[in-house]
N, C-alpha and C. Protein backbone atom coordinates (compact mmCIF):
# COMPACT_ATOMS: atom_id res chain seq x y z
N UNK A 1 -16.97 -13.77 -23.14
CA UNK A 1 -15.57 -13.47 -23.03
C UNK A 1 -15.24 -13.05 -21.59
N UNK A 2 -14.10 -13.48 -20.59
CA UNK A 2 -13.57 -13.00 -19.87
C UNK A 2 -13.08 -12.02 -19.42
N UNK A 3 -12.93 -11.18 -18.55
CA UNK A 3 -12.27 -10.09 -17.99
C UNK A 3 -10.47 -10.57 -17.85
N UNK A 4 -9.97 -9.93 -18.56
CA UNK A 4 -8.20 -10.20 -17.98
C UNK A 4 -8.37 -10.24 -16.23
N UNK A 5 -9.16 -9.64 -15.29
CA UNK A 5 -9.26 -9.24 -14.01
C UNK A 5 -9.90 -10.01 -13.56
N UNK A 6 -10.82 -10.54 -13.88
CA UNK A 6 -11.34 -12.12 -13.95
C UNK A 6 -10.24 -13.63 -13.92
N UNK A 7 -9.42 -13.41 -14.45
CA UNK A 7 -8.69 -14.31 -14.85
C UNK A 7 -7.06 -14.50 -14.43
N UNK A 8 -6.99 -13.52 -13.58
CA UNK A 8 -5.55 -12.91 -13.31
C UNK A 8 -5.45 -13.93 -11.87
N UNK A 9 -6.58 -13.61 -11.35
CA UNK A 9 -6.05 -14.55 -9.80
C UNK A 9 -6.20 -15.80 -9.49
N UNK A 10 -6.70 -16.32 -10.76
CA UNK A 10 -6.67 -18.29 -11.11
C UNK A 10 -5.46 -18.15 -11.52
N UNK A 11 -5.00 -17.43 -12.47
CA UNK A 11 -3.45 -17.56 -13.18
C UNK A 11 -2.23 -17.44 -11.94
N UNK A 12 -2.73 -16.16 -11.53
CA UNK A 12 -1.49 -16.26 -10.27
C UNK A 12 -1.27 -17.21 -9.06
N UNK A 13 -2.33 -18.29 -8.83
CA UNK A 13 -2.47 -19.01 -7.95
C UNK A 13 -1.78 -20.41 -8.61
N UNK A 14 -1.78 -20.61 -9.94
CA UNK A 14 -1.58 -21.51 -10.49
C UNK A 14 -0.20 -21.29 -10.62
N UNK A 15 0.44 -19.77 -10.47
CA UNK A 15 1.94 -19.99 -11.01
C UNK A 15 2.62 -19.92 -9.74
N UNK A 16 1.57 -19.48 -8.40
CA UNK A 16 2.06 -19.71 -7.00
C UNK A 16 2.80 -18.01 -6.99
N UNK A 17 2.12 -17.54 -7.42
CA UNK A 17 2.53 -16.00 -7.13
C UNK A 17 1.71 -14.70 -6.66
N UNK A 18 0.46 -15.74 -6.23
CA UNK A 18 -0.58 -14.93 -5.81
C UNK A 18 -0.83 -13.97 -4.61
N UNK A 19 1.09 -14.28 -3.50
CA UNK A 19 0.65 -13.31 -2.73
C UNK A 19 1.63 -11.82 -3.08
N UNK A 20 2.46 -12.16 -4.38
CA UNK A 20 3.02 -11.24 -5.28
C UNK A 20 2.16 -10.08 -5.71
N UNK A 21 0.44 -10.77 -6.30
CA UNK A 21 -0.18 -10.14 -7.01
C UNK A 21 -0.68 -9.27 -6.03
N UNK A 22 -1.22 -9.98 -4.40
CA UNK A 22 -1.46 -9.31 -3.76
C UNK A 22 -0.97 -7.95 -3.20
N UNK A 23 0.17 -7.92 -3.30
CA UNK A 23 1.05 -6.75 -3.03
C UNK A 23 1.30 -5.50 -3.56
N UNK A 24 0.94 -6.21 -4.68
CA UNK A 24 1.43 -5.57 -6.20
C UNK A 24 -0.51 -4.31 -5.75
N UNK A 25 -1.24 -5.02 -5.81
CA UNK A 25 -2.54 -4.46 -5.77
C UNK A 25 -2.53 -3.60 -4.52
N UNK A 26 -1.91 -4.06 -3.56
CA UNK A 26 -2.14 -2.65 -2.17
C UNK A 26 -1.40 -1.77 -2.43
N UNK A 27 0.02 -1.87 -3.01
CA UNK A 27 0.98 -0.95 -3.47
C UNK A 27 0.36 0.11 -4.55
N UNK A 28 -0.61 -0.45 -5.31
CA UNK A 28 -1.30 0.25 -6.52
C UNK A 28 -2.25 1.32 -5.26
N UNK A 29 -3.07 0.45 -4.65
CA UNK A 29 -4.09 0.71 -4.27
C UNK A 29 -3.99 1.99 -3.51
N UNK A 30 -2.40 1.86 -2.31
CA UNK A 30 -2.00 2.96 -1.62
C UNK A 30 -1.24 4.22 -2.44
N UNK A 31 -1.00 3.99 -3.34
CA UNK A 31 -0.61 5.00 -4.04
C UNK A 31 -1.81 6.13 -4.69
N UNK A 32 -3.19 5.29 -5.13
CA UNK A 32 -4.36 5.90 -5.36
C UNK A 32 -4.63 6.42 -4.53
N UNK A 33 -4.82 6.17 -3.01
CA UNK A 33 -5.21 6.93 -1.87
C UNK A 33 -4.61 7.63 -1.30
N UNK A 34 -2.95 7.72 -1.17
CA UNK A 34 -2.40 8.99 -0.92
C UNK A 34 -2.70 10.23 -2.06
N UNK A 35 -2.83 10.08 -3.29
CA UNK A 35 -2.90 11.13 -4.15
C UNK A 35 -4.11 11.53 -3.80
N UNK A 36 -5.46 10.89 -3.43
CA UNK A 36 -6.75 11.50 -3.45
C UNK A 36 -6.62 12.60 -1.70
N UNK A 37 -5.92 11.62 -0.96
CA UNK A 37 -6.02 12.05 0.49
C UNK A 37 -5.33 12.63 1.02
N UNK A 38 -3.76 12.81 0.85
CA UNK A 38 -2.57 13.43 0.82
C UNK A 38 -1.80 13.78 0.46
N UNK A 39 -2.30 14.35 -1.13
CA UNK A 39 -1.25 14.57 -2.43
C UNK A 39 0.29 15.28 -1.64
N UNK A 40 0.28 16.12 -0.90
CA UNK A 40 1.89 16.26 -0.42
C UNK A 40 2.52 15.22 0.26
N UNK A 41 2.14 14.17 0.46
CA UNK A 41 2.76 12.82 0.41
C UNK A 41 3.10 11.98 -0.86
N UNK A 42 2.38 12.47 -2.35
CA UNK A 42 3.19 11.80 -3.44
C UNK A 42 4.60 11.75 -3.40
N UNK A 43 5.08 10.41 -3.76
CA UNK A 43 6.62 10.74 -3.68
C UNK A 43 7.18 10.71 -2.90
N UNK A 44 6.95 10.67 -1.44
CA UNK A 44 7.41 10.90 -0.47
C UNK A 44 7.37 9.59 0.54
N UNK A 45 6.64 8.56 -0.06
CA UNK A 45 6.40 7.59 0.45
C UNK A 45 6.11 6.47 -0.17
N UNK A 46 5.91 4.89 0.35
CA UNK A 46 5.85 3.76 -0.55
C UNK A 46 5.46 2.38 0.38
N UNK A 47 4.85 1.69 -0.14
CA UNK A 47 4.30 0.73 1.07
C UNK A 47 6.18 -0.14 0.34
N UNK A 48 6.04 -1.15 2.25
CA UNK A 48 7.34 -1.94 1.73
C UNK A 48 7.07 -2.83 2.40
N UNK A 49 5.89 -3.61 2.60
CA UNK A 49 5.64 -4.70 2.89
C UNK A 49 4.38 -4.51 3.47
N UNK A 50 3.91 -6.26 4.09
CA UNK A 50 2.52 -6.43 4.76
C UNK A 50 3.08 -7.11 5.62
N UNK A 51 2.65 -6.90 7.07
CA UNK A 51 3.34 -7.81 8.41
C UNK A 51 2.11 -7.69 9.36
N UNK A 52 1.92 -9.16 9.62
CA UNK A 52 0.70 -9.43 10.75
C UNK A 52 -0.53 -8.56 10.43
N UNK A 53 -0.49 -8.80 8.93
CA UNK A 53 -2.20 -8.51 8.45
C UNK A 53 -2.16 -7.04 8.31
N UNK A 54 -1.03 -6.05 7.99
CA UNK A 54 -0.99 -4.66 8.63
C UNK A 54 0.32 -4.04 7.34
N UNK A 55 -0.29 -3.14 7.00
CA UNK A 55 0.39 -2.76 5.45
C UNK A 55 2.01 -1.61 6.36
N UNK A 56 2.83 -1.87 5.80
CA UNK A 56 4.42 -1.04 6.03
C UNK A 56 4.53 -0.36 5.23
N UNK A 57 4.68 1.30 5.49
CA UNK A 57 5.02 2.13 4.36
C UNK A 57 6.51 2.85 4.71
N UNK A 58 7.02 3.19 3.86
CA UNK A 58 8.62 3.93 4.10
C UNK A 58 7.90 5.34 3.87
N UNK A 59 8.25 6.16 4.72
CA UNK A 59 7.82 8.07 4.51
C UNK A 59 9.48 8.35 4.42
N UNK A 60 9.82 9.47 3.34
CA UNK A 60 11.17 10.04 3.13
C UNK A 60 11.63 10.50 4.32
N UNK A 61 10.58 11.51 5.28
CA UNK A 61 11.33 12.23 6.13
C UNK A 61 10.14 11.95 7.24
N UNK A 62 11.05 12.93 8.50
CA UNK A 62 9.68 12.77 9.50
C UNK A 62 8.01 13.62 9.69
N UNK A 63 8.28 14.50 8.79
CA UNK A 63 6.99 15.41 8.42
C UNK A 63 5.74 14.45 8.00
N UNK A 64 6.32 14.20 6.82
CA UNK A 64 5.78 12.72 6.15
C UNK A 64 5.17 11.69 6.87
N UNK A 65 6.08 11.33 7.37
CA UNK A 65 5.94 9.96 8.45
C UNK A 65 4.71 10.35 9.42
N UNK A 66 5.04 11.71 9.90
CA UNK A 66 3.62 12.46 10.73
C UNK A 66 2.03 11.95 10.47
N UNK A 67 2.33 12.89 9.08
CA UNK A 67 1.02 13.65 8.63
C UNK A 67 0.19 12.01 8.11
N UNK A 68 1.24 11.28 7.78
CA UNK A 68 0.39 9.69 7.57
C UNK A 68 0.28 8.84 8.52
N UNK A 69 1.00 9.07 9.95
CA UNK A 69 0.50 8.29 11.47
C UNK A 69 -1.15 9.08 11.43
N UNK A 70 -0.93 10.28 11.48
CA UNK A 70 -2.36 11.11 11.91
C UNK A 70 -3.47 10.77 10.64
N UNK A 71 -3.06 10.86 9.68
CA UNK A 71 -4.54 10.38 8.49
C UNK A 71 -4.40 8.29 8.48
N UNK A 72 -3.93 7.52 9.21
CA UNK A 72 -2.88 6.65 9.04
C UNK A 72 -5.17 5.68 9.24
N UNK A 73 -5.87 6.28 10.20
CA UNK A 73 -7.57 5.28 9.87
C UNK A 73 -8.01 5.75 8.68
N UNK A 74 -8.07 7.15 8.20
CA UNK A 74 -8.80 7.39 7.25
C UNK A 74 -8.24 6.59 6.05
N UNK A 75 -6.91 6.37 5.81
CA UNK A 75 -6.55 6.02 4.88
C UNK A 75 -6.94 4.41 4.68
N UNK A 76 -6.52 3.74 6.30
CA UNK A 76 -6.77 2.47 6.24
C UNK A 76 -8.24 1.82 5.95
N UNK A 77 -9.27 3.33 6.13
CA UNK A 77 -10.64 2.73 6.32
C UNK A 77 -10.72 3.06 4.32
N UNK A 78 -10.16 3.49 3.68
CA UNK A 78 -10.23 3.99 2.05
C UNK A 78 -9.65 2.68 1.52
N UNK A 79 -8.73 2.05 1.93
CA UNK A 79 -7.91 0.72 1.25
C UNK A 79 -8.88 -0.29 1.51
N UNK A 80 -9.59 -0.60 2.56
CA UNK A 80 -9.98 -1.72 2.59
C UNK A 80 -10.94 -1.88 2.21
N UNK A 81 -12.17 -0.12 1.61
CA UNK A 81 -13.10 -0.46 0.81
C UNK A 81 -12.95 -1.02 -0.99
N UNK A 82 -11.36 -0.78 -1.10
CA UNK A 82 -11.09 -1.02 -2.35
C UNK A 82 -11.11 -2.46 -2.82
N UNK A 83 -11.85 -3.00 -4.06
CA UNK A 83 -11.73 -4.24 -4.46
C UNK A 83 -10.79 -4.76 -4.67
N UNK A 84 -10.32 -6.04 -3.94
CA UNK A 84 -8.91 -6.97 -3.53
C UNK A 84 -7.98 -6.90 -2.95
N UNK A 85 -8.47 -5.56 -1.86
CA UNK A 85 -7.57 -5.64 -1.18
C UNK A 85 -7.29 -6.27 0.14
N UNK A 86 -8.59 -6.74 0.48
CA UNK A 86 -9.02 -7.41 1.65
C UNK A 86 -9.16 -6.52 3.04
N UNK A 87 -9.05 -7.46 4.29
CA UNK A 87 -9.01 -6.87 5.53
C UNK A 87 -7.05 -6.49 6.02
N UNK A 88 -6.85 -5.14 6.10
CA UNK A 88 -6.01 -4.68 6.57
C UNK A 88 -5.93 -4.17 7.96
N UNK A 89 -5.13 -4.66 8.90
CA UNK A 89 -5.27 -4.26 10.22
C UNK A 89 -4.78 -2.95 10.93
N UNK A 90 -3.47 -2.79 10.10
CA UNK A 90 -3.53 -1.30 10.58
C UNK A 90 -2.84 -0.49 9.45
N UNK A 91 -1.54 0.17 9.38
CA UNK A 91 -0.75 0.83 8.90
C UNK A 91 0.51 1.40 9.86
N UNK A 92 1.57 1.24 9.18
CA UNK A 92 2.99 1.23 10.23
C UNK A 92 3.62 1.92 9.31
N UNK A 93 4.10 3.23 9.58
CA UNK A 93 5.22 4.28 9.09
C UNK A 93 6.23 3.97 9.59
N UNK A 94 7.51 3.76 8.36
CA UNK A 94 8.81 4.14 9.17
C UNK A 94 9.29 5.00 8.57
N UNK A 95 10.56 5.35 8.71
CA UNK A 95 11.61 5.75 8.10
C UNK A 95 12.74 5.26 7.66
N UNK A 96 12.98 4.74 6.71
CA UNK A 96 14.05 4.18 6.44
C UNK A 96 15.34 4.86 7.19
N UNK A 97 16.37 4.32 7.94
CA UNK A 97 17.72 4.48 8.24
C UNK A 97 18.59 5.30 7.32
N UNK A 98 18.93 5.02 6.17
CA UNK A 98 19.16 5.21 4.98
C UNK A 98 18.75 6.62 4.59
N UNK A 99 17.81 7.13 4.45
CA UNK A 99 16.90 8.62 4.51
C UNK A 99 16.10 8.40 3.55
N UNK A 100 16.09 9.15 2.74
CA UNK A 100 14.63 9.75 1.83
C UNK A 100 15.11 8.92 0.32
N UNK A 101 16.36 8.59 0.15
CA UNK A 101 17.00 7.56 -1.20
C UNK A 101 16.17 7.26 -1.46
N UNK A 102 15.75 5.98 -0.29
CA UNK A 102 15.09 4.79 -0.37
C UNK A 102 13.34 5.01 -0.82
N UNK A 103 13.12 6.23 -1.09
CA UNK A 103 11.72 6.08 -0.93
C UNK A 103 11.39 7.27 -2.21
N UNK A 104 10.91 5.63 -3.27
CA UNK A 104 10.74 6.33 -4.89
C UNK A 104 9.65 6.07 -4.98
């Protein structure tokens, strides 16, 4: 018998949504590693894309935005030991314009 996890990234390639799934998995993935590494960043932050091989997170405020430029290798060197997430090149904090709304 198969693993559903086994079987998920033939399926998503076949429905052409595989760099969906991919996203979907660093978004999981960075959310696991802020809680282990910077629980006062729960909540406070959210990846919002991948650009030039290099994961985008929104931080609510600029404290936030800080304290994850400064842990911004440890974290990157924790994601990329994680299974599927591949090679990540760096990590890029912003702040949304907008303020802290945007970042659930």
């Amino acid at each position: 018998m198969s693993r559903l996890s086994d079987l998920l990234p033939e399926a998503a390639a076949a429905l052409g949504i595989e760099d969906d799934l991919h996203r979907a998995r660093v978004a999981a993935a960075w959310e696991r590693t802020v809680a282990e590494r910077v629980p006062g960043a729960v909540g406070s932050c959210r990846v919002i894309g991948l650009e030039d091989g290099g994961l985008v997170v929104a931080a609510g405020d600029s404290a936030v935005a800080q304290e994850l430029r400064l842990r911004a290798p440890e974290l990157l060197e924790a994601l990329v030991r994680m299974p599927g997430i591949g090679n990540l090149r760096g990590i890029r904090v912003v702040i949304p314009r907008d303020g802290p709304s945007t970042v659930a």
